[in-house]
C-alpha atoms as a PDB file:
ATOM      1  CA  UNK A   1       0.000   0.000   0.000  1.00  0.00           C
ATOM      2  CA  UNK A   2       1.097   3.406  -1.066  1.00  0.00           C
ATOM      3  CA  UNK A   3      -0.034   4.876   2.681  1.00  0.00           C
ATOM      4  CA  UNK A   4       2.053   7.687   4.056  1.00  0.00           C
ATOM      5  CA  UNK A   5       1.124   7.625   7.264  1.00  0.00           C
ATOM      6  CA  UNK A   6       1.410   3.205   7.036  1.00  0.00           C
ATOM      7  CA  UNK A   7       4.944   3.980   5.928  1.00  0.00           C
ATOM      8  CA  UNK A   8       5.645   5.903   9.371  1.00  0.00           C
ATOM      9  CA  UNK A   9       4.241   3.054  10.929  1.00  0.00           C
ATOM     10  CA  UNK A  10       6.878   0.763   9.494  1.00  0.00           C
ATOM     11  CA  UNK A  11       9.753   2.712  10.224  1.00  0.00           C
ATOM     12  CA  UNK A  12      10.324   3.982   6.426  1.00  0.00           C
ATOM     13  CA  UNK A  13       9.647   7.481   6.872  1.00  0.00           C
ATOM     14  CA  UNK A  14      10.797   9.172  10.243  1.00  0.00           C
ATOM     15  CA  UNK A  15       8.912  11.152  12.724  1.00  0.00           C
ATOM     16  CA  UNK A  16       8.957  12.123  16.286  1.00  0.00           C
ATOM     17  CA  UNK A  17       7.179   9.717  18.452  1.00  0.00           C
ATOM     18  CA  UNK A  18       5.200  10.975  21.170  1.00  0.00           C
ATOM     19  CA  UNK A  19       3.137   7.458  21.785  1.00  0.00           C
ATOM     20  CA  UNK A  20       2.953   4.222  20.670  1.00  0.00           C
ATOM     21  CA  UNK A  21       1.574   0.519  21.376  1.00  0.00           C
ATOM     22  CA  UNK A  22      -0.070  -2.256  19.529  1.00  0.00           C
ATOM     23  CA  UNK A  23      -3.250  -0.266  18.147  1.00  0.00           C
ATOM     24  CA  UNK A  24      -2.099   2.862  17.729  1.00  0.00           C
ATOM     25  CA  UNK A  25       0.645   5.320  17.032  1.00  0.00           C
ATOM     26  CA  UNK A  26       1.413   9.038  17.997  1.00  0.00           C
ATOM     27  CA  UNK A  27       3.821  11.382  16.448  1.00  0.00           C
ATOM     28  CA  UNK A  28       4.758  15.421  16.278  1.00  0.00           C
ATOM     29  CA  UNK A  29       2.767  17.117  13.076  1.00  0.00           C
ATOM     30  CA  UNK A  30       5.510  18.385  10.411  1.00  0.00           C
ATOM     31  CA  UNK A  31       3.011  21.389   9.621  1.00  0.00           C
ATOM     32  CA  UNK A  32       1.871  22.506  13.376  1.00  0.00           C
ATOM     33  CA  UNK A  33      -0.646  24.609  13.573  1.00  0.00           C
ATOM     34  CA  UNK A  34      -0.398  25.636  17.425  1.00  0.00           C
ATOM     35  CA  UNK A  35       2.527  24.864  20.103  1.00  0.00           C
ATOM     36  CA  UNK A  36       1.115  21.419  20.554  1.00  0.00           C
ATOM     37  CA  UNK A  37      -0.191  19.321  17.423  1.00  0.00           C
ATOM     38  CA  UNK A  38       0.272  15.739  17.789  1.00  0.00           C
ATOM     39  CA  UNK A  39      -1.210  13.256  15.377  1.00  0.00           C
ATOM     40  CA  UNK A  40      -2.796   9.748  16.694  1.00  0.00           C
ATOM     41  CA  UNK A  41      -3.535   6.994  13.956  1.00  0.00           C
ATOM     42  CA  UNK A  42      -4.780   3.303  14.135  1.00  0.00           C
ATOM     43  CA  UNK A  43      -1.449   0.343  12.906  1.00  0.00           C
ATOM     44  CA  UNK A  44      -4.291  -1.100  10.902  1.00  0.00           C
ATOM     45  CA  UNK A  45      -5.031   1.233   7.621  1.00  0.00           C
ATOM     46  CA  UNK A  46      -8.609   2.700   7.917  1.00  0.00           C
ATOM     47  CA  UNK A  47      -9.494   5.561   5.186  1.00  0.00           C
ATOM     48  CA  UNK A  48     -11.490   7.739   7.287  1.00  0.00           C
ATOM     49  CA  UNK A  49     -14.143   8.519  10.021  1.00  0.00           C
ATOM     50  CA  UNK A  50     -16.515   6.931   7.428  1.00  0.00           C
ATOM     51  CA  UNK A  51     -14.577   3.355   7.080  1.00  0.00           C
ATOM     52  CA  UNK A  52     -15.177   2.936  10.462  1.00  0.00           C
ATOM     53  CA  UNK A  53     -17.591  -0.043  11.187  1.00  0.00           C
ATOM     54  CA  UNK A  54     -18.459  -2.444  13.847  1.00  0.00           C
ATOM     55  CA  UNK A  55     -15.195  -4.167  13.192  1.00  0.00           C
ATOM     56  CA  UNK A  56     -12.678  -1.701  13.740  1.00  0.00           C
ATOM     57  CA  UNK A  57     -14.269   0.521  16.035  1.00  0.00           C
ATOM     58  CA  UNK A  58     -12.535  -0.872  19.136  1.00  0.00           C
ATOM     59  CA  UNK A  59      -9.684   0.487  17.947  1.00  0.00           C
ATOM     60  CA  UNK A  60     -11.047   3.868  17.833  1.00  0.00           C
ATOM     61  CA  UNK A  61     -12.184   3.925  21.038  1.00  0.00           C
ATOM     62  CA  UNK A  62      -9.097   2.928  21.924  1.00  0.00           C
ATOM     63  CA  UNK A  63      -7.667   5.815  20.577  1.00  0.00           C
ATOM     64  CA  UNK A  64     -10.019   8.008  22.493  1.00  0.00           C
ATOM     65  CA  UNK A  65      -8.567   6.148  25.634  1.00  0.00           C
ATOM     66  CA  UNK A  66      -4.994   7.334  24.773  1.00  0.00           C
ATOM     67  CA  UNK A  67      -5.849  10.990  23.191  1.00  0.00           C
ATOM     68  CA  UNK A  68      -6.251  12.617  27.289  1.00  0.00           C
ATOM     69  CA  UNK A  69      -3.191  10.555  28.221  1.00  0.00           C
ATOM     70  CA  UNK A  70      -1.223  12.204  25.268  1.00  0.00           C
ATOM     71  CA  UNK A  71      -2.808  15.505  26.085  1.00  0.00           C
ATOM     72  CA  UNK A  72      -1.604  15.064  30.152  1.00  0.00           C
ATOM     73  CA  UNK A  73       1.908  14.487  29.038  1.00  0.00           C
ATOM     74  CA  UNK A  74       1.841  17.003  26.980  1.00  0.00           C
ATOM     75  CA  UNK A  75       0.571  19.503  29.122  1.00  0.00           C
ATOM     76  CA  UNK A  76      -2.494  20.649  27.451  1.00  0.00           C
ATOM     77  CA  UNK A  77      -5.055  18.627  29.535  1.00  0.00           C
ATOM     78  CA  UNK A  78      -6.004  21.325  31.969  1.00  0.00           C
ATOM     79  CA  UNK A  79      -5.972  24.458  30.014  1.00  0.00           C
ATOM     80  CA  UNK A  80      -8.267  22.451  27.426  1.00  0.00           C
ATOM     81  CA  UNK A  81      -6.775  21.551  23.364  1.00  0.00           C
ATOM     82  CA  UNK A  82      -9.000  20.358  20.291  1.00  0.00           C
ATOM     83  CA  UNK A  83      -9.453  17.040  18.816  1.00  0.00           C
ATOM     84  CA  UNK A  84      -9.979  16.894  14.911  1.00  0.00           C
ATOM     85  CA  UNK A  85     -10.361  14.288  11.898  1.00  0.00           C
ATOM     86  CA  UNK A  86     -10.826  15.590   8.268  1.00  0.00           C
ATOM     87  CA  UNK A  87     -12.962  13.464   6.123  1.00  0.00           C
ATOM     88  CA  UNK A  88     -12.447  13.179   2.676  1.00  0.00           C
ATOM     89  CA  UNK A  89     -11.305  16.062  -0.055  1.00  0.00           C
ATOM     90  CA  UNK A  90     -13.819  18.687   1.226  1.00  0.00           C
ATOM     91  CA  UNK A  91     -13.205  18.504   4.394  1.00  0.00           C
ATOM     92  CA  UNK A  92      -9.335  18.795   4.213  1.00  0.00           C
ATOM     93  CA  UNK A  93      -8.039  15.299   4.783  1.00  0.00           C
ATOM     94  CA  UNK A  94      -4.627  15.378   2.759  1.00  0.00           C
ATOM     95  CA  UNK A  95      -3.850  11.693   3.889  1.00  0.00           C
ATOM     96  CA  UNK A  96      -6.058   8.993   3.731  1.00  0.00           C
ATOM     97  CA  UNK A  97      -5.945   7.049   6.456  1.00  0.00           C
ATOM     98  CA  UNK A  98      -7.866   7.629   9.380  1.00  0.00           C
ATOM     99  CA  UNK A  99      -6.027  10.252  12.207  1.00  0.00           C
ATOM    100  CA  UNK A 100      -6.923  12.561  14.967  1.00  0.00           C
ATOM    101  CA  UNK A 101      -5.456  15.897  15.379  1.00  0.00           C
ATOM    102  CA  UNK A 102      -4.502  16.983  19.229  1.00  0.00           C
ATOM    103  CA  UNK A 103      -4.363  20.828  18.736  1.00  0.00           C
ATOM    104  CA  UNK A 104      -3.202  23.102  21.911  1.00  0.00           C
ATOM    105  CA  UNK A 105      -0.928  25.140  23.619  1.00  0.00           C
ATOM    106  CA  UNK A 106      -3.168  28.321  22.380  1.00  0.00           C
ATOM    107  CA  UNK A 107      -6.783  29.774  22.154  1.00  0.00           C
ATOM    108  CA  UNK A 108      -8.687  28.107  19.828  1.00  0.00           C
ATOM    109  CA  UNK A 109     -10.818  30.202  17.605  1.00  0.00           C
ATOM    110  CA  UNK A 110     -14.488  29.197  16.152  1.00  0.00           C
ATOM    111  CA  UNK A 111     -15.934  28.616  13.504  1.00  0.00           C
ATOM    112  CA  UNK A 112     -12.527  26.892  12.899  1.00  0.00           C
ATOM    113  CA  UNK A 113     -12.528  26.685   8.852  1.00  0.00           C
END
């Protein structure tokens, strides 16, 4: 598979590992768009927030398990940080395969886009 984000998985492309364990891996954003932006994505390729089905979800969730731990260690827990997925071309997801966005270390603004 041609997957960016399964080659950083493998080992083939670097990045900066902020977590990691069987289901799921965490790593510094090359583009950051506030002091903190960490990226969490599943080992196991899923496209998007609309791949995900009854038999992957567990995953996800687990995910959501590890996104406050990552946020704690990073600092960010208290003051409060955002959590985001694009989905598909419209909505600004440049890789396909399925990742979270932990945004914070500033004010957020809103709308965001």
């Amino acid at each position: 598979m041609d997957c960016l984000f399964c080659k950083i998985i493998a080992g083939e492309i670097p990045s900066t590992k902020v977590y990691e364990d069987d289901l799921c891996y965490a790593f510094r954003d090359i583009a950051p768009q506030g002091p903190t932006h960490v990226l969490v994505i599943p080992k196991e390729h899923i496209q998007s927030v609309n791949a995900i089905n009854s038999s992957n979800s567990s995953v996800v969730a687990h995910i959501f398990e590890v996104i406050p731990e990552i946020a704690k260690a990073e600092g960010i827990a208290e003051e409060g940080y955002r959590v985001v997925s694009n989905i598909g071309e419209r909505g600004q997801q440049t890789v396909p395969h399925l990742h979270f966005h932990i945004i914070g270390g500033r004010d957020m603004t809103w709308p965001p886009g």
